[in-house]
Protein backbone atom coordinates (compact mmCIF):
# COMPACT_ATOMS: atom_id res chain seq x y z
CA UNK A 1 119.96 84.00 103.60
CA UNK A 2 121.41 85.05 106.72
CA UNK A 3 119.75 87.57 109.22
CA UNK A 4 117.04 90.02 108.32
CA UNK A 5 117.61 91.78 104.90
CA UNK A 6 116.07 95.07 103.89
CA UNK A 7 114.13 95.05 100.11
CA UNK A 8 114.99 97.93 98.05
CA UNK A 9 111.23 99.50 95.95
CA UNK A 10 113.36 97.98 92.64
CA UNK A 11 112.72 94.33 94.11
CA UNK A 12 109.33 95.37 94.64
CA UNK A 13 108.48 96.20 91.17
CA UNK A 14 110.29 93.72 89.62
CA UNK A 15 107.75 91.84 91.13
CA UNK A 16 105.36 92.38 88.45
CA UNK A 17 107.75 92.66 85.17
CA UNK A 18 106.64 89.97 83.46
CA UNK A 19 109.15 91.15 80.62
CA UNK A 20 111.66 89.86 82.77
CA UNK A 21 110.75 86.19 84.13
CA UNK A 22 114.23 85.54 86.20
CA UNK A 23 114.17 88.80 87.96
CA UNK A 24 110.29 88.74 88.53
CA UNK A 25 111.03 85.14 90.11
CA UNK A 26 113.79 86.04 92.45
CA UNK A 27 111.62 89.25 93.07
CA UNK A 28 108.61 87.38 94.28
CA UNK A 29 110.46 84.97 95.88
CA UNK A 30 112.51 87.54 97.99
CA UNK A 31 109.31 89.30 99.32
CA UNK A 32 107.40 85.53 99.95
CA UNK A 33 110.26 84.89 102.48
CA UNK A 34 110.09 88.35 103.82
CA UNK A 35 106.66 87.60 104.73
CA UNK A 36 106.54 83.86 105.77
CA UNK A 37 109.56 83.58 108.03
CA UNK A 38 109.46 87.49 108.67
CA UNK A 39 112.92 88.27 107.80
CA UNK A 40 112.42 90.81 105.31
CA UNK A 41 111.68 94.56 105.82
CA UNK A 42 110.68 97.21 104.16
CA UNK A 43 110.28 101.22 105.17
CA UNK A 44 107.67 103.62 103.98
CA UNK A 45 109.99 105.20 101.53
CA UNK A 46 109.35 101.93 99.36
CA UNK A 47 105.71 101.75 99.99
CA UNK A 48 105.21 105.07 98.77
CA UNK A 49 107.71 104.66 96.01
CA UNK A 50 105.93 101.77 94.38
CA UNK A 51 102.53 103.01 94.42
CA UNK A 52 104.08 105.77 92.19
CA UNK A 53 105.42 103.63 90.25
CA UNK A 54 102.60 100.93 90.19
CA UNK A 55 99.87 103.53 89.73
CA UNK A 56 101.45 105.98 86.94
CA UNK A 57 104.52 103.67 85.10
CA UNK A 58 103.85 100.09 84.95
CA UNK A 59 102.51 99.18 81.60
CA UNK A 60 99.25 97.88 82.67
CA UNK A 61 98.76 100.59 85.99
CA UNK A 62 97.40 98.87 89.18
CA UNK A 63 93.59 100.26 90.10
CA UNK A 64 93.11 101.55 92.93
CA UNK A 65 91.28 98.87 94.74
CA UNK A 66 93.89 96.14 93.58
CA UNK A 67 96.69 98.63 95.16
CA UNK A 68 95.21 98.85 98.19
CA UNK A 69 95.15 94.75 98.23
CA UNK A 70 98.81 95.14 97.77
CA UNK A 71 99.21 97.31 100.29
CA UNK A 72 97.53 95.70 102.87
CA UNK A 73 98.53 92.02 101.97
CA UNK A 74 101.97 92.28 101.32
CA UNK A 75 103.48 95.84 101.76
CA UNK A 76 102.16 96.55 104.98
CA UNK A 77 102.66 93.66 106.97
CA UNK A 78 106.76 94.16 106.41
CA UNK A 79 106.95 97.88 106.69
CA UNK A 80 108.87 98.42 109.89
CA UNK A 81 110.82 102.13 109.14
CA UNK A 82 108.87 104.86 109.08
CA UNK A 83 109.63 108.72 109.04
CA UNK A 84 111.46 110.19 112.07
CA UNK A 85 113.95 113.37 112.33
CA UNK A 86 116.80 111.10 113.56
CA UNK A 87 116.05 108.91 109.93
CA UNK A 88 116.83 111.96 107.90
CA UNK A 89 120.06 112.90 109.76
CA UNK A 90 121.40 109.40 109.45
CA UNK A 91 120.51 109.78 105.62
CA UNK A 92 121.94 113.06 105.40
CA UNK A 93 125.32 111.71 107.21
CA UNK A 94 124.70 108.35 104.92
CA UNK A 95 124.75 110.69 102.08
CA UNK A 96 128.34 112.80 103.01
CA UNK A 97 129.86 109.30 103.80
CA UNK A 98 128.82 107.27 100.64
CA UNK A 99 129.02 110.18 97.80
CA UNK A 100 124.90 108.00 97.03
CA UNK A 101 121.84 110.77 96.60
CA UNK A 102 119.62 111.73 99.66
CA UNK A 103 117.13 109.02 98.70
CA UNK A 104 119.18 105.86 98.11
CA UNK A 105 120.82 107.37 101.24
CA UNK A 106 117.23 107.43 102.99
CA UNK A 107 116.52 103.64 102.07
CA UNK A 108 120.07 102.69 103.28
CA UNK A 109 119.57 104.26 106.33
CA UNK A 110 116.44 102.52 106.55
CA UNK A 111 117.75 99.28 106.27
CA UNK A 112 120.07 100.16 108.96
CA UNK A 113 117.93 101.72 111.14
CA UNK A 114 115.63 98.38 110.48
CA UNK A 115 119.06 96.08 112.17
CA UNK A 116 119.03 94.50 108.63
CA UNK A 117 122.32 92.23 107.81
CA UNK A 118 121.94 92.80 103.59
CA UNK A 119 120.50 95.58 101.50
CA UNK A 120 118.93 93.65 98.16
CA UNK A 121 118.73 96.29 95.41
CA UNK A 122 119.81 96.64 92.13
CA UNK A 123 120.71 100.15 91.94
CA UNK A 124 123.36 100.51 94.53
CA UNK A 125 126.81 98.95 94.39
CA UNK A 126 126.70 95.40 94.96
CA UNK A 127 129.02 94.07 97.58
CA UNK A 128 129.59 97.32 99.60
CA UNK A 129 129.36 97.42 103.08
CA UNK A 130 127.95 100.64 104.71
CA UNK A 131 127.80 100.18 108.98
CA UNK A 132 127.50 96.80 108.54
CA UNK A 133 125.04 96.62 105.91
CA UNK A 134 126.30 94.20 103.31
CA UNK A 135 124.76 95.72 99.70
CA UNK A 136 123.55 93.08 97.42
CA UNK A 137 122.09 92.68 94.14
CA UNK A 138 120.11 89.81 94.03
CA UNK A 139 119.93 89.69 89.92
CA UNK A 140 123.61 90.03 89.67
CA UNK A 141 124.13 87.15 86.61
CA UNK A 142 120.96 87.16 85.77
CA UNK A 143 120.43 88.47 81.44
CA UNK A 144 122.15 91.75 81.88
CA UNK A 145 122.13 92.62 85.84
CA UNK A 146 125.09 94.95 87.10
């Protein structure tokens, strides 16, 4: 894995699917190397999107207190991008350039804004290069992955 990468809120939650053991393990292991040789990032935008998700759509929702463990112990300590004006124009031009919505345009501006060499998600198209993000999906050949 070469350079810093930037984990899209998909990775995040995948995480926890225990309906899908390969993309939970890749998941997990994407975020443990984020944290332990601090070359993963994340940007509130993901934070905020997984506690939506976590608290209201997993199968099993998180509590509140087990959240907030989350948060704290492994969300947190990676979050790097946070809201600024200059974020939201870069999305905006992000946007116009790449035909992607505001908010995949938001996270890839993140992960630019963040200096990060790749972009793991699943949900964008894998292999593009936006300002010298490289966009890859990190379940690509794994059960039915795009």
């Amino acid at each position: 894995m070469p350079g810093k990468y930037f984990l899209d809120t998909n990775i995040v939650v995948y995480s926890f699917d225990t309906t899908a053991p390969p993309k939970q393990t890749t998941a997990k292991k994407l975020i443990k190397n984020a944290l332990t040789l601090n070359i993963g990032i994340i940007s509130y935008q993901v934070i905020q999107e997984f506690i939506n998700v976590a608290t209201h759509k997993f199968r099993e929702p998180l509590k509140a207190d087990d959240c907030k463990e989350y948060l704290e112990r492994f969300l947190a300590p990676i979050c790097e991008i946070f809201p600024s004006i200059d974020l939201f124009e870069d999305a905006i031009d992000i946007k116009s350039e790449t035909g992607y919505g505001y908010y995949d345009s938001l996270i890839v501006a993140s992960a630019v804004k963040g200096n990060a060499a790749i972009l793991y998600t699943e949900d964008l198209q894998h292999g593009r290069k936006i300002r010298g993000l490289k966009i890859i999906n990190p379940f690509r050949g794994i059960g039915d992955a795009k």
